[in-house]
Protein backbone atom coordinates (compact mmCIF):
# COMPACT_ATOMS: atom_id res chain seq x y z
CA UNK A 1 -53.38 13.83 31.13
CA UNK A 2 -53.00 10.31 30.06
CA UNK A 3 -50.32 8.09 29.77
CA UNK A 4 -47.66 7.02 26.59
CA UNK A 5 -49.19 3.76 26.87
CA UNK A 6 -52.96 4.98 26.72
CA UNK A 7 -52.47 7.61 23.93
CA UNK A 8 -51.02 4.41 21.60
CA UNK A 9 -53.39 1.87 22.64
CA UNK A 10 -55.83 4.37 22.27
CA UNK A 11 -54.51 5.43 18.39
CA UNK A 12 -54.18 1.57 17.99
CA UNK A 13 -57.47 1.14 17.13
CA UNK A 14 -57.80 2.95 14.22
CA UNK A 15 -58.68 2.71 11.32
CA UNK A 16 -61.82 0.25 11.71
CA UNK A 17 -62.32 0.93 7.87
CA UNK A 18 -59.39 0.99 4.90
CA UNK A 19 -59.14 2.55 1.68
CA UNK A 20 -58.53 0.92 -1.25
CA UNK A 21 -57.37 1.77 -5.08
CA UNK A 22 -55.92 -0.07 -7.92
CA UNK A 23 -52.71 0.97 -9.63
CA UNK A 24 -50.36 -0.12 -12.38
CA UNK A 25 -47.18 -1.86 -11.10
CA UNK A 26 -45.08 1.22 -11.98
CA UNK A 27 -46.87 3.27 -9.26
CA UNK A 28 -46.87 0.15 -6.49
CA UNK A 29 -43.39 0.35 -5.26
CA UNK A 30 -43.72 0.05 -1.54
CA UNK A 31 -47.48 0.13 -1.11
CA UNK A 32 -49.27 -2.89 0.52
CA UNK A 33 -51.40 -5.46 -1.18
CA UNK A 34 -54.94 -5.42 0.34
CA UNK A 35 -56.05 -9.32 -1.35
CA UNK A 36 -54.07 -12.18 -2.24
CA UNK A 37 -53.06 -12.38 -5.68
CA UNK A 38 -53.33 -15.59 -8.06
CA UNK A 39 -50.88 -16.09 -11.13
CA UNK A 40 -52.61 -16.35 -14.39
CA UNK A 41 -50.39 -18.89 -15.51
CA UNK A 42 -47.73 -21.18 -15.19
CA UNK A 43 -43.79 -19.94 -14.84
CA UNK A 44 -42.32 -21.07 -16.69
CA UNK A 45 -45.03 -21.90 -18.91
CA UNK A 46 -43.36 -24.04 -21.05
CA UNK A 47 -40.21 -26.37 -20.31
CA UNK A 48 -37.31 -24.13 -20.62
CA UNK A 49 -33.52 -24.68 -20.69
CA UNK A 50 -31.87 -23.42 -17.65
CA UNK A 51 -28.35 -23.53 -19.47
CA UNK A 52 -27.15 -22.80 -23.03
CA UNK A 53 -26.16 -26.51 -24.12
CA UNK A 54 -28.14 -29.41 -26.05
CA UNK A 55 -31.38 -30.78 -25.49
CA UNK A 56 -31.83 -34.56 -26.36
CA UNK A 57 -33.39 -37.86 -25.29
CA UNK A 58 -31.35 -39.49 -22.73
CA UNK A 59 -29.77 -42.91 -23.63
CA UNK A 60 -26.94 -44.41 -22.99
CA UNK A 61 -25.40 -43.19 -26.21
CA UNK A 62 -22.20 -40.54 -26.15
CA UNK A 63 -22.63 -39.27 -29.61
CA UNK A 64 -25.65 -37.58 -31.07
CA UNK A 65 -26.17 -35.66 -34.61
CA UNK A 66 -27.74 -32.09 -34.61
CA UNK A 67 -31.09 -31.54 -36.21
CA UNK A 68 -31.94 -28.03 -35.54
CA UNK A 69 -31.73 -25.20 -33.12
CA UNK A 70 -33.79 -23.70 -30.27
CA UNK A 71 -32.79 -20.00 -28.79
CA UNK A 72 -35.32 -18.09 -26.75
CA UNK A 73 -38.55 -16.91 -27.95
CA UNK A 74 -38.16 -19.53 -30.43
CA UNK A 75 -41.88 -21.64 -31.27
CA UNK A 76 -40.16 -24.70 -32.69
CA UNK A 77 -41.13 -28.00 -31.06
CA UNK A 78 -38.97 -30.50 -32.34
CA UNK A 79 -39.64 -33.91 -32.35
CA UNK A 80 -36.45 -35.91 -31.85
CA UNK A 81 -35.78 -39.54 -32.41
CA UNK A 82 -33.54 -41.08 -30.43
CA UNK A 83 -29.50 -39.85 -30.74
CA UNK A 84 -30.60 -36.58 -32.07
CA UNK A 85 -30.28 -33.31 -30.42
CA UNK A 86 -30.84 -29.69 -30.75
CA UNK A 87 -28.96 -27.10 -30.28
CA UNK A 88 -30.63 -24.81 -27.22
CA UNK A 89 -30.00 -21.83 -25.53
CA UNK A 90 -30.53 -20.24 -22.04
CA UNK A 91 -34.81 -19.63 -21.45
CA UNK A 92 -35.71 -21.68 -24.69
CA UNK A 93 -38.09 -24.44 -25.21
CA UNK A 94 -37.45 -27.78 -24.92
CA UNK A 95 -38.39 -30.07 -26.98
CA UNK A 96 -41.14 -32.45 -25.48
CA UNK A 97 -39.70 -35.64 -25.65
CA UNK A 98 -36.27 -34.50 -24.69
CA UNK A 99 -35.44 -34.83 -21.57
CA UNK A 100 -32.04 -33.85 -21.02
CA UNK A 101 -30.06 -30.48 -21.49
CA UNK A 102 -26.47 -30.83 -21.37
CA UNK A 103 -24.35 -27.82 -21.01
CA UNK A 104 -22.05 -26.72 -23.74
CA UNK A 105 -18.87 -27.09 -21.98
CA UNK A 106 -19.18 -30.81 -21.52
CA UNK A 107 -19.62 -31.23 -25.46
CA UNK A 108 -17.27 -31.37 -28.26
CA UNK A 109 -19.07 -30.53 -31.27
CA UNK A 110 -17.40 -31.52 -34.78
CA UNK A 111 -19.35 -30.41 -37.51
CA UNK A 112 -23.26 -31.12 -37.17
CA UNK A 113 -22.41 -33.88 -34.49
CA UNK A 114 -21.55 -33.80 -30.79
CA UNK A 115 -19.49 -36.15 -28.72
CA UNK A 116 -20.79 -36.16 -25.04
CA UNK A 117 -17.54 -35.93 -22.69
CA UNK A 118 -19.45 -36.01 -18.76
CA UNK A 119 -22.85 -37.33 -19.24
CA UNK A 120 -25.69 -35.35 -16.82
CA UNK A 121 -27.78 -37.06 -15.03
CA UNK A 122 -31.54 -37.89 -16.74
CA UNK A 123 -33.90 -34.76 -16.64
CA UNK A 124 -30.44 -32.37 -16.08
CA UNK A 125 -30.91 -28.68 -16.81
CA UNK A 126 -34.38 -28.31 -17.58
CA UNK A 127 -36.78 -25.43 -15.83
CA UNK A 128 -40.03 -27.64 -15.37
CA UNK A 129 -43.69 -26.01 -16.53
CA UNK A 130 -45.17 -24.27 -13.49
CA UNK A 131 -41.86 -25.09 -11.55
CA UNK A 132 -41.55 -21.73 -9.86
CA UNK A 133 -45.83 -21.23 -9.67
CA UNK A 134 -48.92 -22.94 -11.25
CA UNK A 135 -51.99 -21.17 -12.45
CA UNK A 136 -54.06 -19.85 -9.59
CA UNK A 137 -51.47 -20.58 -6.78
CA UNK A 138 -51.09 -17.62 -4.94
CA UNK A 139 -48.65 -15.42 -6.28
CA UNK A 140 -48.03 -12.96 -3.22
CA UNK A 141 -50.21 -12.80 -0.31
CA UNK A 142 -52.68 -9.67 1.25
CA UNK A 143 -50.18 -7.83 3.48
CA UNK A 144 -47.56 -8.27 1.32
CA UNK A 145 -45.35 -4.69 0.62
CA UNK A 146 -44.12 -4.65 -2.63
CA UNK A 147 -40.44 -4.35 -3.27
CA UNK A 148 -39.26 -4.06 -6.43
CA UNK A 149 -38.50 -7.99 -6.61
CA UNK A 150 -42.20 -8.77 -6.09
CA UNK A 151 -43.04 -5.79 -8.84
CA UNK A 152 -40.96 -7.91 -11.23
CA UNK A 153 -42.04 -11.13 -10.51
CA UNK A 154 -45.57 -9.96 -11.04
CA UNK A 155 -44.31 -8.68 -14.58
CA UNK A 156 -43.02 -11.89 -15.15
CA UNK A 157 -46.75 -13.56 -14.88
CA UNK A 158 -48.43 -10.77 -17.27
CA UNK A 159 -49.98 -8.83 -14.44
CA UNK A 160 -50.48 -4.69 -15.48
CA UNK A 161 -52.49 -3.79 -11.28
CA UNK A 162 -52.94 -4.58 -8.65
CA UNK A 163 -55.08 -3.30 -5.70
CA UNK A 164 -53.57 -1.35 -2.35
CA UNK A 165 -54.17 0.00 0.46
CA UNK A 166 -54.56 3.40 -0.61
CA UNK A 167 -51.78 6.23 0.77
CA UNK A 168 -53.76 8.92 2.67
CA UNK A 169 -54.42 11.76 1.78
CA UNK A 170 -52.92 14.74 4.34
CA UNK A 171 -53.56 18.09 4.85
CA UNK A 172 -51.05 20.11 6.96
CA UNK A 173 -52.77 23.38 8.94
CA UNK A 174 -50.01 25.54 10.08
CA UNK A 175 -51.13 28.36 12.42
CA UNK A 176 -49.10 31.39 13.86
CA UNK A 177 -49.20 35.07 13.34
CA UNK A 178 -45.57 35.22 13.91
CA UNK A 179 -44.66 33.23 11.15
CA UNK A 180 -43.24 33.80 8.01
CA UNK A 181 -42.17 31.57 5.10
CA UNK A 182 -38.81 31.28 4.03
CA UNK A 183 -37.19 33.36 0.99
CA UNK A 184 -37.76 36.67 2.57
CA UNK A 185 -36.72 39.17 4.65
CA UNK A 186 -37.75 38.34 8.46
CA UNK A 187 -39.67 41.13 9.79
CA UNK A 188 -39.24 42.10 13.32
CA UNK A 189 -41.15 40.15 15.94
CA UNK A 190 -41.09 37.19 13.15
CA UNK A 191 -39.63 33.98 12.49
CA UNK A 192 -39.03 31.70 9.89
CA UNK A 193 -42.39 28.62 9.60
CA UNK A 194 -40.52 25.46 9.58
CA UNK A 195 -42.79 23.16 10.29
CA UNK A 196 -44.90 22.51 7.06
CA UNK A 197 -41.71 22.17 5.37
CA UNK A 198 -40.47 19.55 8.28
CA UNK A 199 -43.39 17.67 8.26
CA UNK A 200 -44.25 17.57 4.50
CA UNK A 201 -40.52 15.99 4.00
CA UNK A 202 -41.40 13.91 6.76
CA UNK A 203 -44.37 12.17 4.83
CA UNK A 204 -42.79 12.42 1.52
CA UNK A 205 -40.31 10.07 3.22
CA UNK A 206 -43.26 7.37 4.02
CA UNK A 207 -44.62 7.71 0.84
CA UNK A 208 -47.18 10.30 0.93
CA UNK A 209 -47.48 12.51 -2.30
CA UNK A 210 -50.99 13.95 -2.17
CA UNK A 211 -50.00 16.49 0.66
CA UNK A 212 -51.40 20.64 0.67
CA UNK A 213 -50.01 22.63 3.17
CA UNK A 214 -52.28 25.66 4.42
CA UNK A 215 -51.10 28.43 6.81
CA UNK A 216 -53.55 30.79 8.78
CA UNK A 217 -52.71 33.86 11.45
CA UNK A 218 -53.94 33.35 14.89
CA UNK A 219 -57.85 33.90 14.18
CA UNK A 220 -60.62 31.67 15.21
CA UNK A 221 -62.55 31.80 11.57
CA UNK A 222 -59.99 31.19 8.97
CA UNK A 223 -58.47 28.32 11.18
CA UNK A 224 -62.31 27.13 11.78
CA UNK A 225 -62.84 27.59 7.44
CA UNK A 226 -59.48 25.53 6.99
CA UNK A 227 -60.22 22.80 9.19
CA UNK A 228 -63.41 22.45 7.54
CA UNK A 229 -62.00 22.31 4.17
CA UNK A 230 -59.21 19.49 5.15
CA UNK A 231 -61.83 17.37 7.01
CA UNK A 232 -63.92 17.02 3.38
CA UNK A 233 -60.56 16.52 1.21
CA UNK A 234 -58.22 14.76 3.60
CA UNK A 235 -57.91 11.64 5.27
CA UNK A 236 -55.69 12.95 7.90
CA UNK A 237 -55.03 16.26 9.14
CA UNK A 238 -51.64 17.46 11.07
CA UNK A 239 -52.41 20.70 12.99
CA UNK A 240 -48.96 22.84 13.87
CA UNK A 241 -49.36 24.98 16.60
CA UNK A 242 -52.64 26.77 18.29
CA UNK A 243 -53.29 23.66 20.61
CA UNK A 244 -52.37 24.70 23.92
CA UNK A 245 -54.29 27.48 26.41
CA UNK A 246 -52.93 30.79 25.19
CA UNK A 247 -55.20 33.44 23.93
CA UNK A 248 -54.91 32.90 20.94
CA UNK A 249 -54.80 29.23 20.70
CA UNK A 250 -58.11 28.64 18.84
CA UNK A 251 -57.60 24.98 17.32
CA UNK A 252 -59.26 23.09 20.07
CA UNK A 253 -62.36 25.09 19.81
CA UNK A 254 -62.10 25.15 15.85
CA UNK A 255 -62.31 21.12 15.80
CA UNK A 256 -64.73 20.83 18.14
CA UNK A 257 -67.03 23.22 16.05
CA UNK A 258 -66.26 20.97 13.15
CA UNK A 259 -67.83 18.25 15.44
CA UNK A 260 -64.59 16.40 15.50
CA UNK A 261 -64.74 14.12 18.67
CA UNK A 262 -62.06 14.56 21.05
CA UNK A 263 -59.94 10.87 21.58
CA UNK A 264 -57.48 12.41 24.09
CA UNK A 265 -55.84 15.69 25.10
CA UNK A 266 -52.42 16.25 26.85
CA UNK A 267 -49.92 12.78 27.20
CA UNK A 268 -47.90 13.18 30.49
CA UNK A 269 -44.82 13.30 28.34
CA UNK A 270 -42.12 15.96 28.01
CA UNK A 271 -41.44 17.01 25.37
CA UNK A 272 -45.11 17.04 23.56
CA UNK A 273 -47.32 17.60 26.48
CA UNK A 274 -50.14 19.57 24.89
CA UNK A 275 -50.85 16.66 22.19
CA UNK A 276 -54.61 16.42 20.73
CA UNK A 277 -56.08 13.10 19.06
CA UNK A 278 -59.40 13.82 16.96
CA UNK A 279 -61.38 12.02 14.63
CA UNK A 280 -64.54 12.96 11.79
CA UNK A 281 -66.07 9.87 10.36
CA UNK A 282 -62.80 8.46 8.43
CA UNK A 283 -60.29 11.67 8.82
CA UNK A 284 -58.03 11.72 11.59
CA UNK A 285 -56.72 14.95 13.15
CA UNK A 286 -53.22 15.07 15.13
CA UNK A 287 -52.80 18.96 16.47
CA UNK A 288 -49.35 19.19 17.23
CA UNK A 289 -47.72 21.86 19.77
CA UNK A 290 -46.24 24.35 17.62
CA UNK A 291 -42.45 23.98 19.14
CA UNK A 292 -40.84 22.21 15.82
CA UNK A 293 -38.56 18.94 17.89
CA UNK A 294 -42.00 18.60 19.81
CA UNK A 295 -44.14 18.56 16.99
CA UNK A 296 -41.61 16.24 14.72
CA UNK A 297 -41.35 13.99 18.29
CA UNK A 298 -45.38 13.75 18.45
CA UNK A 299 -45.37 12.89 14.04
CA UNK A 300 -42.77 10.15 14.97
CA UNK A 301 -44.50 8.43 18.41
CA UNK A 302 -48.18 9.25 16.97
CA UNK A 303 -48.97 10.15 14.03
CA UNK A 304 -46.50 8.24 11.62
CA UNK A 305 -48.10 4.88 13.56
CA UNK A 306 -51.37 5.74 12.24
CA UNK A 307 -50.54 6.74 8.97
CA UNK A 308 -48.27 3.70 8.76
CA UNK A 309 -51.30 1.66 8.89
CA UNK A 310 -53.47 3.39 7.21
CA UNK A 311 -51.41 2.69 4.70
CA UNK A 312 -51.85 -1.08 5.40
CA UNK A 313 -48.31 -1.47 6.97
CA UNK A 314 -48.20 -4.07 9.74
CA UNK A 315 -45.11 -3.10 11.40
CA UNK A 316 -46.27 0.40 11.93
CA UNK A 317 -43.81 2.00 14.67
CA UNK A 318 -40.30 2.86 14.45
CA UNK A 319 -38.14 0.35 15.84
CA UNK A 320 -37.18 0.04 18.87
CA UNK A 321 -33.59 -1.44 20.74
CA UNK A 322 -31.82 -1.48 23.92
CA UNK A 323 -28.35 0.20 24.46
CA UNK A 324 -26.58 1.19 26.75
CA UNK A 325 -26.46 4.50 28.20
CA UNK A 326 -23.57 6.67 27.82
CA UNK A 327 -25.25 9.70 29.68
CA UNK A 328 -27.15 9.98 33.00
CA UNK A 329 -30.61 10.83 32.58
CA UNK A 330 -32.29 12.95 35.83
CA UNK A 331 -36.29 12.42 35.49
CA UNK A 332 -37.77 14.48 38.58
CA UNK A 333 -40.46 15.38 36.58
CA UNK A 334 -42.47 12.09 36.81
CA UNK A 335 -43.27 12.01 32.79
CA UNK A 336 -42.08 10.23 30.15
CA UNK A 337 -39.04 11.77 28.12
CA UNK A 338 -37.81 11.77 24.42
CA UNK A 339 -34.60 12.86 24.33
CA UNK A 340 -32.64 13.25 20.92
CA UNK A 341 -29.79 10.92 20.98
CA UNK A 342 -26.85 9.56 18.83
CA UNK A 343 -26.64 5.95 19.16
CA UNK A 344 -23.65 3.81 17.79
CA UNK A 345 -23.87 0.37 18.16
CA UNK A 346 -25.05 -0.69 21.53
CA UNK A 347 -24.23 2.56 23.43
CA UNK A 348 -26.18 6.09 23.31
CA UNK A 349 -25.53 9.57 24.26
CA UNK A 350 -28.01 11.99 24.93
CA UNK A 351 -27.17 15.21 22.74
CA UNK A 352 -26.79 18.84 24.19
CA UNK A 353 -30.09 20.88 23.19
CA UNK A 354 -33.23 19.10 24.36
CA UNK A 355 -35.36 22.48 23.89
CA UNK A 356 -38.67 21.60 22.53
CA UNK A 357 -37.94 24.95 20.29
CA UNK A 358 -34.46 23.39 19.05
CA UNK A 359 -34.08 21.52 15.41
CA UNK A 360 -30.79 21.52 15.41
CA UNK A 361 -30.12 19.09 17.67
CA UNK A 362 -32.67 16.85 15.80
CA UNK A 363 -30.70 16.94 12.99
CA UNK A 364 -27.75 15.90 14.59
CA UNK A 365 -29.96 12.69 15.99
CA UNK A 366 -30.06 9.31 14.71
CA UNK A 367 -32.82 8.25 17.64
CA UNK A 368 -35.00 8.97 20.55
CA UNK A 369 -34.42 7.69 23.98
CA UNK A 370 -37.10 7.47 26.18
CA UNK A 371 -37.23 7.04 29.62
CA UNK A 372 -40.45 5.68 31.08
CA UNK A 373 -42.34 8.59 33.45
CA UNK A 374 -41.76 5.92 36.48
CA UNK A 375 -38.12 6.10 35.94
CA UNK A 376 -36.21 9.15 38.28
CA UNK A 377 -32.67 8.30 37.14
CA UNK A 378 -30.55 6.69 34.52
CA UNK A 379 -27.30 5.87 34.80
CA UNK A 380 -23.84 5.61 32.51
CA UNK A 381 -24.03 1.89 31.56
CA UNK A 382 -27.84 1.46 32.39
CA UNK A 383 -29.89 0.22 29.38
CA UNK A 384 -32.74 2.28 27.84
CA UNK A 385 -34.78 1.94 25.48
CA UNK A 386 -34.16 3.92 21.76
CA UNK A 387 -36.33 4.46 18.68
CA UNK A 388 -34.81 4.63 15.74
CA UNK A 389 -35.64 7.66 13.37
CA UNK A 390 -35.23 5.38 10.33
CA UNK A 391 -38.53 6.27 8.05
């Protein structure tokens, strides 16, 4: 067995190569720019008025006639002589040789003249060309996710793509005899298959859409023929189940005969023991023990990490704080534990139900303690260490 430590440095360094696709800004919302991108163009790219008012050339005059109107959109470029103004609106183009926008509320107007009552200071009011960017600065840097601000802003300079990181692609291989989906009776010596459904709202939740869920019995071919067909139309697989050393447990021998290499097998962790890390040119292959809170524990520590960055995400685990314990923890068993938790501000309790088979406690969780495999005891008021299960 290897280490918590090991099994993450040893995930850390992957991928070596990324993906890459461009999309229209509609479908970008939270992917990851993979290359800096330049504005076309000034913003503004023209002088604008920042305030609905009068444009005019500043003198020392307090009364100036009006000689036409600017609103936004408006072409008009008026050329003003001096004590003229024009009468401008919020976004619209100023004039070039005025230099002053005063706002309305410091105007009386009689007729087609206004009498200035607080003068603004010289060059008042007015968005500059290229104040906010200039053509070919950078507009938003590789790296960068994109929130819905950055989506509009690259509206704002005419831009239709831009090129991501492209989501992977994930395949989930469920594998069981005993299973049975949902929406039927449950036969005897069944159960309900959770997983696929667990997992699959798992990824949704990251942003994965392109996800196919397969399900085979407890035979060595058809879980050899699936894993096959993931490994040429995925870019990472998530095995459920068939991992461990029963007699029926064919998925290490199935992934080997696909000639994916073996990265690690078995973390000296409780619960998710029986964890295996694989990988076939540039698809990655997490099998999972088949015990739902173990599995959804290993997607959260390992696999989410990797997909996370796959994905071209920088911060790529869930994070991590220090509270106070509220519970005390007995480790005799020398490995290191996840234990579903509640935590509430900077205390947490350990929840009732830490069976590897047992969801329901899960969904009563809000994080993960874990206690380091060198640590025998916790204490009430000792600080541990908690992930977060915030996707």
């Amino acid at each position: 067995m290897i280490s918590v430590k090991t099994a993450l440095d040893i995930i850390s360094e992957f991928p070596d190569t990324y993906l890459f696709e461009e999309v229209s800004l509609n479908e970008a919302l939270n992917l990851v720019l993979c290359e800096d991108v330049f504005s076309p163009l000034n913003m503004p790219p023209f002088r604008q008025s920042a305030m609905d008012g009068y444009a005019f050339r500043y003198s020392d005059k307090d009364t100036y006639s009006i000689v036409g109107e600017s609103k936004a959109g408006d072409s008009n470029n008026y050329v003003l002589k001096e004590g003229e103004a024009v009468r401008i609106f919020t976004g619209a183009l100023v004039p070039d040789n005025a230099d002053t926008v005063i706002m309305q509320e410091h105007v009386e107007r009689v007729g087609e003249t206004i009498h200035i009552q607080k003068m603004p200071s010289q060059c008042a009011n007015i968005r500059k060309t290229g104040e906010q960017i200039k053509t070919m600065d950078i507009a938003l840097k590789k790296d960068t996710k994109l929130n819905e601000a950055a989506i509009g802003f690259l509206a704002c300079l005419g831009i239709t793509t831009v090129t991501v990181y492209k989501i992977p692609k994930v395949g989930i291989l469920v594998t069981g005899s005993e299973l049975q989906k949902p929406g039927s009776e449950l036969e005897q010596g069944k159960i309900y298959e959770s997983n696929s459904i667990m997992l699959e709202a798992a990824l949704r939740k990251t942003g994965v859409k392109d996800i196919e869920i397969i399900r085979v019995k407890d035979d060595y071919d058809a879980t050899k023929t699936s894993i096959e067909k993931v490994l040429n139309t995925k870019d990472l697989l998530l095995v459920s189940g068939g991992i461990s050393v029963g007699d029926y447990d064919f998925v290490k021998e199935a992934l080997l005969e696909n000639e994916v290499e073996e990265l690690f097998y078995k973390i000296n962790q409780k619960p998710g023991k029986p964890l295996w890390f694989g990988r076939k040119e540039n698809t990655y292959v997490f099998a999972l023990p088949g015990n739902p809170a173990s599995a959804l524990t290993c997607f959260y520590i390992y696999a989410l990490p990797l997909l996370r960055k796959m994905s071209g995400y920088k911060n790529n685990q869930l994070k991590r704080v220090i509270a106070n314990s509220k519970t005390t923890i007995k480790n005799p068993s020398g490995k290191t534990l996840f234990l579903k938790a509640n935590l509430e501000g900077t205390t947490v309790e350990v929840l009732q139900g830490q069976s590897s088979a047992m969801l329901y406690t899960y969904a009563l969780s809000n994080a993960l303690i874990c206690v380091d495999s060198e640590t025998a005891e916790v204490k009430i008021n000792d600080e541990v260490e908690c992930i977060k299960l915030e996707l």
